[in-house]
PDB file of N, CA and C in Angstrom:
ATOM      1  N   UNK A   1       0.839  -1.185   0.000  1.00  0.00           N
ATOM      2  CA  UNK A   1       0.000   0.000   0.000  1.00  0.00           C
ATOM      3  C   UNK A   1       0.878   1.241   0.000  1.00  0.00           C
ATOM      4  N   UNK A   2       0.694   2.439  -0.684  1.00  0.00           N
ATOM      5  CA  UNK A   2       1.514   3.516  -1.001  1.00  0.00           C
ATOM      6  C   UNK A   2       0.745   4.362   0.152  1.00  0.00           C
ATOM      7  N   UNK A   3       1.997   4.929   0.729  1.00  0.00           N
ATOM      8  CA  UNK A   3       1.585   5.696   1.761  1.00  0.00           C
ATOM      9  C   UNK A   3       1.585   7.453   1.950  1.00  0.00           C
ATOM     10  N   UNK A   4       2.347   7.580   0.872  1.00  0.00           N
ATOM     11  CA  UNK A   4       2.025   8.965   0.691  1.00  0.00           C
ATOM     12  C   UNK A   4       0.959   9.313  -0.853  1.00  0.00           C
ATOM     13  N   UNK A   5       0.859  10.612  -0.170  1.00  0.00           N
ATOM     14  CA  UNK A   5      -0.340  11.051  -1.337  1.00  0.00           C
ATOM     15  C   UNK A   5       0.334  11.401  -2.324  1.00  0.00           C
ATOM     16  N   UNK A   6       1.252  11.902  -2.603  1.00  0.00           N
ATOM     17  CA  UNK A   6       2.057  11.714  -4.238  1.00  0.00           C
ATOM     18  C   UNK A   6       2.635  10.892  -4.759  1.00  0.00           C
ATOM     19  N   UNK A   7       2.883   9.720  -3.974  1.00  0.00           N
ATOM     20  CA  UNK A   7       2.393   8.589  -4.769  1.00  0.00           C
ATOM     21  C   UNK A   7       1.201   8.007  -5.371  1.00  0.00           C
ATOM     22  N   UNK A   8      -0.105   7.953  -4.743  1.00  0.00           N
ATOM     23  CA  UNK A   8      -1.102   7.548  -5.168  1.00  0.00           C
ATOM     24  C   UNK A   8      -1.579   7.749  -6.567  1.00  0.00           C
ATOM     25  N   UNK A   9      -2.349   7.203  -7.102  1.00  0.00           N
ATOM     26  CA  UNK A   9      -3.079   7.267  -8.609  1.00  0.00           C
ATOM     27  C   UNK A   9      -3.665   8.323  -8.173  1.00  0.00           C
ATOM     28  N   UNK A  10      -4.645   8.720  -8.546  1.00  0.00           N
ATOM     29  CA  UNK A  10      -6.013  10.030  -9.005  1.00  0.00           C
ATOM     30  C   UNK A  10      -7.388   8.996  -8.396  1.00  0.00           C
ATOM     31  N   UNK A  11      -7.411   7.726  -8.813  1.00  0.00           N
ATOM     32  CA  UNK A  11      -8.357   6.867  -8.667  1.00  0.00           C
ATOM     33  C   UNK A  11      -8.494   6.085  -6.786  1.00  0.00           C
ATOM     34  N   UNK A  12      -6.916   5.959  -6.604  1.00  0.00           N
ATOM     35  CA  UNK A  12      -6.725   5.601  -5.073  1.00  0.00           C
ATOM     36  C   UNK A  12      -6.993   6.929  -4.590  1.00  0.00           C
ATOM     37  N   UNK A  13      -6.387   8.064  -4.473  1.00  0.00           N
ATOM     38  CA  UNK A  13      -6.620   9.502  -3.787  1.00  0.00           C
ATOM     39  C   UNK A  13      -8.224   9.995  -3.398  1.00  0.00           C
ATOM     40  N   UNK A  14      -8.945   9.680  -5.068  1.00  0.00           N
ATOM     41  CA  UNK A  14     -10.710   9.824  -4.506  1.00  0.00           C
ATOM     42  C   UNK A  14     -11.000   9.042  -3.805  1.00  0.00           C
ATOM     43  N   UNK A  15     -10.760   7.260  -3.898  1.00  0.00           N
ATOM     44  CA  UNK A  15     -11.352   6.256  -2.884  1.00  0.00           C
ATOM     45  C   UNK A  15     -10.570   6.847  -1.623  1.00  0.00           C
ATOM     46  N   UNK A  16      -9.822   7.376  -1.457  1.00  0.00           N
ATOM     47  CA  UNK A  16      -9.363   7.278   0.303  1.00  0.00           C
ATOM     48  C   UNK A  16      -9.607   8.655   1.033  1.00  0.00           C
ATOM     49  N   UNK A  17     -10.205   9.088   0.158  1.00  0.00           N
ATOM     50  CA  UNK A  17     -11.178  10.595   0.465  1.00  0.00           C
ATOM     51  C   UNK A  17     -12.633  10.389   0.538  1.00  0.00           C
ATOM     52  N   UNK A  18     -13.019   9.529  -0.656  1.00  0.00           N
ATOM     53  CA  UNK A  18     -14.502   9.112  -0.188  1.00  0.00           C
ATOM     54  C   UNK A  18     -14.687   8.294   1.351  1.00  0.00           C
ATOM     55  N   UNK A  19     -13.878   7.034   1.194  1.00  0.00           N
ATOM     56  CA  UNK A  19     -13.779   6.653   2.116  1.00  0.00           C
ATOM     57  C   UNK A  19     -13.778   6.974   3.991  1.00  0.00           C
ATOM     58  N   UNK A  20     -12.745   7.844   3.942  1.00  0.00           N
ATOM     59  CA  UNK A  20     -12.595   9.017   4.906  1.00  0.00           C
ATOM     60  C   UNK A  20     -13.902   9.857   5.260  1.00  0.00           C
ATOM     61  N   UNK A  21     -14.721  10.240   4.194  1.00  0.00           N
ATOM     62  CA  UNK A  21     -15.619  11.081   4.305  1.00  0.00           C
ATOM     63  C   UNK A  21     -17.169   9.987   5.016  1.00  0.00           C
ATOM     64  N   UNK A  22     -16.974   8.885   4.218  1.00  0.00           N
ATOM     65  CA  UNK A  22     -18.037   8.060   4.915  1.00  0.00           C
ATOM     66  C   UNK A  22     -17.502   7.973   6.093  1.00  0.00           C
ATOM     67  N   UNK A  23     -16.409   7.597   6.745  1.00  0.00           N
ATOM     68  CA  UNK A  23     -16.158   7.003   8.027  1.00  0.00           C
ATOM     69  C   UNK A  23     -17.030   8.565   9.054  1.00  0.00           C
ATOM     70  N   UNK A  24     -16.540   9.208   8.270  1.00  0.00           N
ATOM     71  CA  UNK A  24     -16.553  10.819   9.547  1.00  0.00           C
ATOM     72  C   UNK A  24     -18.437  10.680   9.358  1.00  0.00           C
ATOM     73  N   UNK A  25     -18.733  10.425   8.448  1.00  0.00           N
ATOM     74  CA  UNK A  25     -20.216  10.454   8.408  1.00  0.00           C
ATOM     75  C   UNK A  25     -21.080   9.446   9.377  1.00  0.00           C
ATOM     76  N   UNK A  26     -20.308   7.803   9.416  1.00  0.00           N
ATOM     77  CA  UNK A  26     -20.996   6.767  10.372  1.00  0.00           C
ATOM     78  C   UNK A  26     -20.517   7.506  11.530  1.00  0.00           C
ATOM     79  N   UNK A  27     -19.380   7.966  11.990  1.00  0.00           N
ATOM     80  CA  UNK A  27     -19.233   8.452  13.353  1.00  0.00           C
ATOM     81  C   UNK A  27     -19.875   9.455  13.490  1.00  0.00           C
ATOM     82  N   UNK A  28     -20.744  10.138  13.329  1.00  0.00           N
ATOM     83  CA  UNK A  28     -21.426  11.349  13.293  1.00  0.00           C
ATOM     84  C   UNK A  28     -22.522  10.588  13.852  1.00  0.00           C
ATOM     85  N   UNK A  29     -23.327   9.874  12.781  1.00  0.00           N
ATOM     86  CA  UNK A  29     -24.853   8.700  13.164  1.00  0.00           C
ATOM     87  C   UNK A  29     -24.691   8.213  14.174  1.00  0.00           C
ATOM     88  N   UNK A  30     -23.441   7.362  14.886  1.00  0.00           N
ATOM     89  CA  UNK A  30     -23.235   7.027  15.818  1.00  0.00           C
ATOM     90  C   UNK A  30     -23.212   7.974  17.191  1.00  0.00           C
ATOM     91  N   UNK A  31     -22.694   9.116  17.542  1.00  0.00           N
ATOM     92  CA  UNK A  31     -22.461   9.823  17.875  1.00  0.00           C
ATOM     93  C   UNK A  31     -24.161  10.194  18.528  1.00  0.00           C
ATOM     94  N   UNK A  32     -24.854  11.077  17.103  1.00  0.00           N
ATOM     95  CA  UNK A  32     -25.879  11.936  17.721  1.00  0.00           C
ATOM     96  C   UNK A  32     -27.318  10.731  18.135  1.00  0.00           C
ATOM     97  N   UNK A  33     -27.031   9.231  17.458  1.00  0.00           N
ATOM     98  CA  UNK A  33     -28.026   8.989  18.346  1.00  0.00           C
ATOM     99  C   UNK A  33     -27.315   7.710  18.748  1.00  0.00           C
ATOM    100  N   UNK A  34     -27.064   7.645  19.863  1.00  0.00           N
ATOM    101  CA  UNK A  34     -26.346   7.199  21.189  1.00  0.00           C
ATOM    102  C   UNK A  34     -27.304   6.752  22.245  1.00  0.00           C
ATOM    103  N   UNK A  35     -28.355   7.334  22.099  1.00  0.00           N
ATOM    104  CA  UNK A  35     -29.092   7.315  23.459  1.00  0.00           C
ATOM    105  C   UNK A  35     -30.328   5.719  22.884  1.00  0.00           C
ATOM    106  N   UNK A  36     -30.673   5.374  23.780  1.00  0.00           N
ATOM    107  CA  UNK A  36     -31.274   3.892  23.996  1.00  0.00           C
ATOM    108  C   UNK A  36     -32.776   4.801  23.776  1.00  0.00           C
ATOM    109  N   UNK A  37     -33.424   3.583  23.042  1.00  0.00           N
ATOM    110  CA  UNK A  37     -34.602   3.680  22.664  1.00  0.00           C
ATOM    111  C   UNK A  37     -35.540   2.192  23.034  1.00  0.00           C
ATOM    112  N   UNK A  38     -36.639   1.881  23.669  1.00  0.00           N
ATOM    113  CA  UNK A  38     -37.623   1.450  23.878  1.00  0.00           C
ATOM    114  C   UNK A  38     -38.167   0.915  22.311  1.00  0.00           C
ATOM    115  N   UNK A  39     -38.181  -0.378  22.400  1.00  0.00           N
ATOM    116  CA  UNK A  39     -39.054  -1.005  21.009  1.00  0.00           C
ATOM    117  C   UNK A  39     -40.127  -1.796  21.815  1.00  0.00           C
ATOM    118  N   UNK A  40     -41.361  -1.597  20.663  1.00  0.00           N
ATOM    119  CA  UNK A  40     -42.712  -2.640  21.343  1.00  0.00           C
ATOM    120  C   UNK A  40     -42.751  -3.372  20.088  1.00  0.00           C
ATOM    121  N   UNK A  41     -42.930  -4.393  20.404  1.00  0.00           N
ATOM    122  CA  UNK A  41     -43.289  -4.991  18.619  1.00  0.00           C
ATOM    123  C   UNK A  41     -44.825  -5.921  19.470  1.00  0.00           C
ATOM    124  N   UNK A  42     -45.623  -6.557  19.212  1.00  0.00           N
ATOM    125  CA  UNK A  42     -46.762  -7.194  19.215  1.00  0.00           C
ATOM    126  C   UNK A  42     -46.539  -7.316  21.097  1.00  0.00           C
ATOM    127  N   UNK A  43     -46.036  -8.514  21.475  1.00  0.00           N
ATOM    128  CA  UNK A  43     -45.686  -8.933  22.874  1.00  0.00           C
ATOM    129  C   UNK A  43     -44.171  -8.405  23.492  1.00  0.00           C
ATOM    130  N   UNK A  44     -43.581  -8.362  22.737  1.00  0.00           N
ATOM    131  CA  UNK A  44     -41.716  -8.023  23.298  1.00  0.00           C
ATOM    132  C   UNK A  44     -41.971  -6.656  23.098  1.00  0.00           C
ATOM    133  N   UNK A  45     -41.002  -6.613  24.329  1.00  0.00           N
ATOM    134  CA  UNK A  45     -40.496  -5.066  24.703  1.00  0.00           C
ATOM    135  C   UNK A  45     -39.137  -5.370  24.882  1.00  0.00           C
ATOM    136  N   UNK A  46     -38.271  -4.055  23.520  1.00  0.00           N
ATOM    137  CA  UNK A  46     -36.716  -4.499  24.161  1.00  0.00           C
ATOM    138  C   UNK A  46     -36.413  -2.852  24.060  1.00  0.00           C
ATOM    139  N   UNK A  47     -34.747  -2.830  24.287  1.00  0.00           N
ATOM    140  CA  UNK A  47     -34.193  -1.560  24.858  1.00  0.00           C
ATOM    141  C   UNK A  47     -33.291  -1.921  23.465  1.00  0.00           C
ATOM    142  N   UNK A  48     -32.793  -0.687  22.581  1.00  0.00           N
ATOM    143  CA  UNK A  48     -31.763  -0.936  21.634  1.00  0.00           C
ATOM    144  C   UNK A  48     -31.051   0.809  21.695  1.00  0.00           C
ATOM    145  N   UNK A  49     -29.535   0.439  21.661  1.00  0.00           N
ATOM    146  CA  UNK A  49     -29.082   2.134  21.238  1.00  0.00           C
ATOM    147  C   UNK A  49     -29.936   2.316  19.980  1.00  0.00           C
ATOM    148  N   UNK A  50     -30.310   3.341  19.343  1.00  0.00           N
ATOM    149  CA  UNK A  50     -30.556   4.063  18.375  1.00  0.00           C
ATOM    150  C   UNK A  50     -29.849   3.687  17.166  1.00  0.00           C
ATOM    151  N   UNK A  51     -28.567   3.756  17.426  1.00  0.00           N
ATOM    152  CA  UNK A  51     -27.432   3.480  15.909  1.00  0.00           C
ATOM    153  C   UNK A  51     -27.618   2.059  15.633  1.00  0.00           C
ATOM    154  N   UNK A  52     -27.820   1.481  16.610  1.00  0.00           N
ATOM    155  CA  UNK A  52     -28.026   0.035  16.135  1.00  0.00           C
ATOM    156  C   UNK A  52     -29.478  -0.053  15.037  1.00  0.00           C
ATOM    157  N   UNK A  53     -30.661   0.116  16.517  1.00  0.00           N
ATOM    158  CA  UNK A  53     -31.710   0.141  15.940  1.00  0.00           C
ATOM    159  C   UNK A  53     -32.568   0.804  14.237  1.00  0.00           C
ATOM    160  N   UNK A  54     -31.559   1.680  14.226  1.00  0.00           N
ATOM    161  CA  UNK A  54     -31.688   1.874  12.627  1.00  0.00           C
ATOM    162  C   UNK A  54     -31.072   1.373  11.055  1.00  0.00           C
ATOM    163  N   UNK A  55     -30.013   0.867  11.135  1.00  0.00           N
ATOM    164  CA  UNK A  55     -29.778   0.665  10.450  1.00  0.00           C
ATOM    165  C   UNK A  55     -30.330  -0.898  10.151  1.00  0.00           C
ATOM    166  N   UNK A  56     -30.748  -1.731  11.443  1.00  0.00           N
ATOM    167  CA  UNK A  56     -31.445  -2.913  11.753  1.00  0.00           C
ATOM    168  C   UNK A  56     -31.978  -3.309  10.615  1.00  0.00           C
ATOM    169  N   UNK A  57     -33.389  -2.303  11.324  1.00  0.00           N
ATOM    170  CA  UNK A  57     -34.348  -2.353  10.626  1.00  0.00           C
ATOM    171  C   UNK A  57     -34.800  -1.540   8.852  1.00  0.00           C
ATOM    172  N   UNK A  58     -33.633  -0.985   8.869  1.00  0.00           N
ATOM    173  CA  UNK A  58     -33.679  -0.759   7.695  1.00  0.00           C
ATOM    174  C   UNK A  58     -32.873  -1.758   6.629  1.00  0.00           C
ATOM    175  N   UNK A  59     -31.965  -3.117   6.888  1.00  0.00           N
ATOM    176  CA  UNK A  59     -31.961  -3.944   6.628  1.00  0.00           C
ATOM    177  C   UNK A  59     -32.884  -4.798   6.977  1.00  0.00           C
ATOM    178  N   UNK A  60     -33.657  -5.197   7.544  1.00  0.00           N
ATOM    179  CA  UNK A  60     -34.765  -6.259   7.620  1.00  0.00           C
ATOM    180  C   UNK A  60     -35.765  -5.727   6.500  1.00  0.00           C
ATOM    181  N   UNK A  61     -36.442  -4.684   6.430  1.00  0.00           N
ATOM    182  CA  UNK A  61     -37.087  -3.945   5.590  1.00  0.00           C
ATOM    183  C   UNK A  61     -36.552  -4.309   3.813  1.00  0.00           C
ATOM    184  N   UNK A  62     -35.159  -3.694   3.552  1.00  0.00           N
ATOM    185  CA  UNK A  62     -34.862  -4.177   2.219  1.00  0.00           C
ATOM    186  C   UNK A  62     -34.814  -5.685   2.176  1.00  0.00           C
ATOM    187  N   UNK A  63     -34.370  -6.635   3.112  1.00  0.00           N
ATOM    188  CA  UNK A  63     -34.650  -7.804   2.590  1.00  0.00           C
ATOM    189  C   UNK A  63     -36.032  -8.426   2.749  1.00  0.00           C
ATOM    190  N   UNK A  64     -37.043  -7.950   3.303  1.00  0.00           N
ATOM    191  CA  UNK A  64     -38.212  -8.178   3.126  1.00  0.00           C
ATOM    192  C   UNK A  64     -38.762  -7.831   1.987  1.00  0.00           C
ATOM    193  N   UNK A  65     -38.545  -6.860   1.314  1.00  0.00           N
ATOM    194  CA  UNK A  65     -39.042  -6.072   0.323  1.00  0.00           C
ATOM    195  C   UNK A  65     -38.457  -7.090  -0.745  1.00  0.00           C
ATOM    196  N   UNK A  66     -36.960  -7.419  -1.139  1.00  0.00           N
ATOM    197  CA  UNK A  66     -36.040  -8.101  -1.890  1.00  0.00           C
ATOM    198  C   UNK A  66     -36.991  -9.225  -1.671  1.00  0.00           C
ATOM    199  N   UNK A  67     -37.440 -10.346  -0.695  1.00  0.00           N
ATOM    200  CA  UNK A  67     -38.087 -11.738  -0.809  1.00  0.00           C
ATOM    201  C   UNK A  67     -39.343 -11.734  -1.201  1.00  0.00           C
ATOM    202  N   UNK A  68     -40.205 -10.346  -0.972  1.00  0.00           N
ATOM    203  CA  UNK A  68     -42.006  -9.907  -1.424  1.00  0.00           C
ATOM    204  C   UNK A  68     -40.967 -10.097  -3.174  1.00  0.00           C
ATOM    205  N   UNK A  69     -40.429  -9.187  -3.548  1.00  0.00           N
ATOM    206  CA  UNK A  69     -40.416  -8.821  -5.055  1.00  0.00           C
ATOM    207  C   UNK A  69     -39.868 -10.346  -5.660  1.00  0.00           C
ATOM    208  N   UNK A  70     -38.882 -11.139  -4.988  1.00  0.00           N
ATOM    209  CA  UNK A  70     -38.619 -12.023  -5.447  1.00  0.00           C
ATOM    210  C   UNK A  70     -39.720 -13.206  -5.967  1.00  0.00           C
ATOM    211  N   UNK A  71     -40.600 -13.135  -4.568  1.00  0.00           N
ATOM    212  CA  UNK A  71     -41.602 -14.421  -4.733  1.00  0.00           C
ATOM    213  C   UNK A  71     -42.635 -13.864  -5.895  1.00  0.00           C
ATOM    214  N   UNK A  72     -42.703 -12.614  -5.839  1.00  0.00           N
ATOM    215  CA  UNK A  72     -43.712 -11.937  -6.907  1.00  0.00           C
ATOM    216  C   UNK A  72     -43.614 -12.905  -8.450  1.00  0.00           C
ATOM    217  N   UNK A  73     -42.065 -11.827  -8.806  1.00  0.00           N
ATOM    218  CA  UNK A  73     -41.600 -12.876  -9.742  1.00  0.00           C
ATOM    219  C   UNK A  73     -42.052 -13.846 -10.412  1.00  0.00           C
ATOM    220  N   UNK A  74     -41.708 -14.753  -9.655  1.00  0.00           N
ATOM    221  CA  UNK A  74     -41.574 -16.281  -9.796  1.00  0.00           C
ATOM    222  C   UNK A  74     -42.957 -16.743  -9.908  1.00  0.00           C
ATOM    223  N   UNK A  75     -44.469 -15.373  -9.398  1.00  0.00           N
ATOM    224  CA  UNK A  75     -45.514 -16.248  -9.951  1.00  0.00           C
ATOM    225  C   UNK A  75     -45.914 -15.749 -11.340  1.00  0.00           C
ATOM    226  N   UNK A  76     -45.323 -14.798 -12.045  1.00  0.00           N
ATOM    227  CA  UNK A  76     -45.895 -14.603 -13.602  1.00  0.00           C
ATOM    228  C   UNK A  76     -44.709 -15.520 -14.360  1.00  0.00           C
TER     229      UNK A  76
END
């Protein structure tokens, strides 16, 4: 791995700037919601930080959505 920046390509320099820029962005999400949140779903009651709890369920959601569209599919 080249460790200075005048070495790098043009193509490594944007990825390790994009890169950089996402990291400062998850630590930010992480950061402002920190604080524990209360879930009810039907019978369970649980306690989740926030940073967890979102990105969770916003993966359960796309792969629910991904297995509805899949099975769709497969009936036409």
């Amino acid at each position: 791995m080249k460790t200075r920046w005048n070495e790098m390509t043009m193509g490594e320099r944007i990825k390790l700037v994009a890169v950089s820029v996402f990291a400062a962005c998850v630590l930010l999400f992480i950061i402002q919601n920190s604080e524990t949140v209360q879930v009810s779903f039907l019978w369970w009651t649980f306690a989740l930080a926030r940073w967890i709890m979102l990105p969770l369920f916003f993966l359960l959601g796309g792969l629910a959505g991904y297995l509805f569209a899949r099975t769709r599919s497969r009936r036409w």
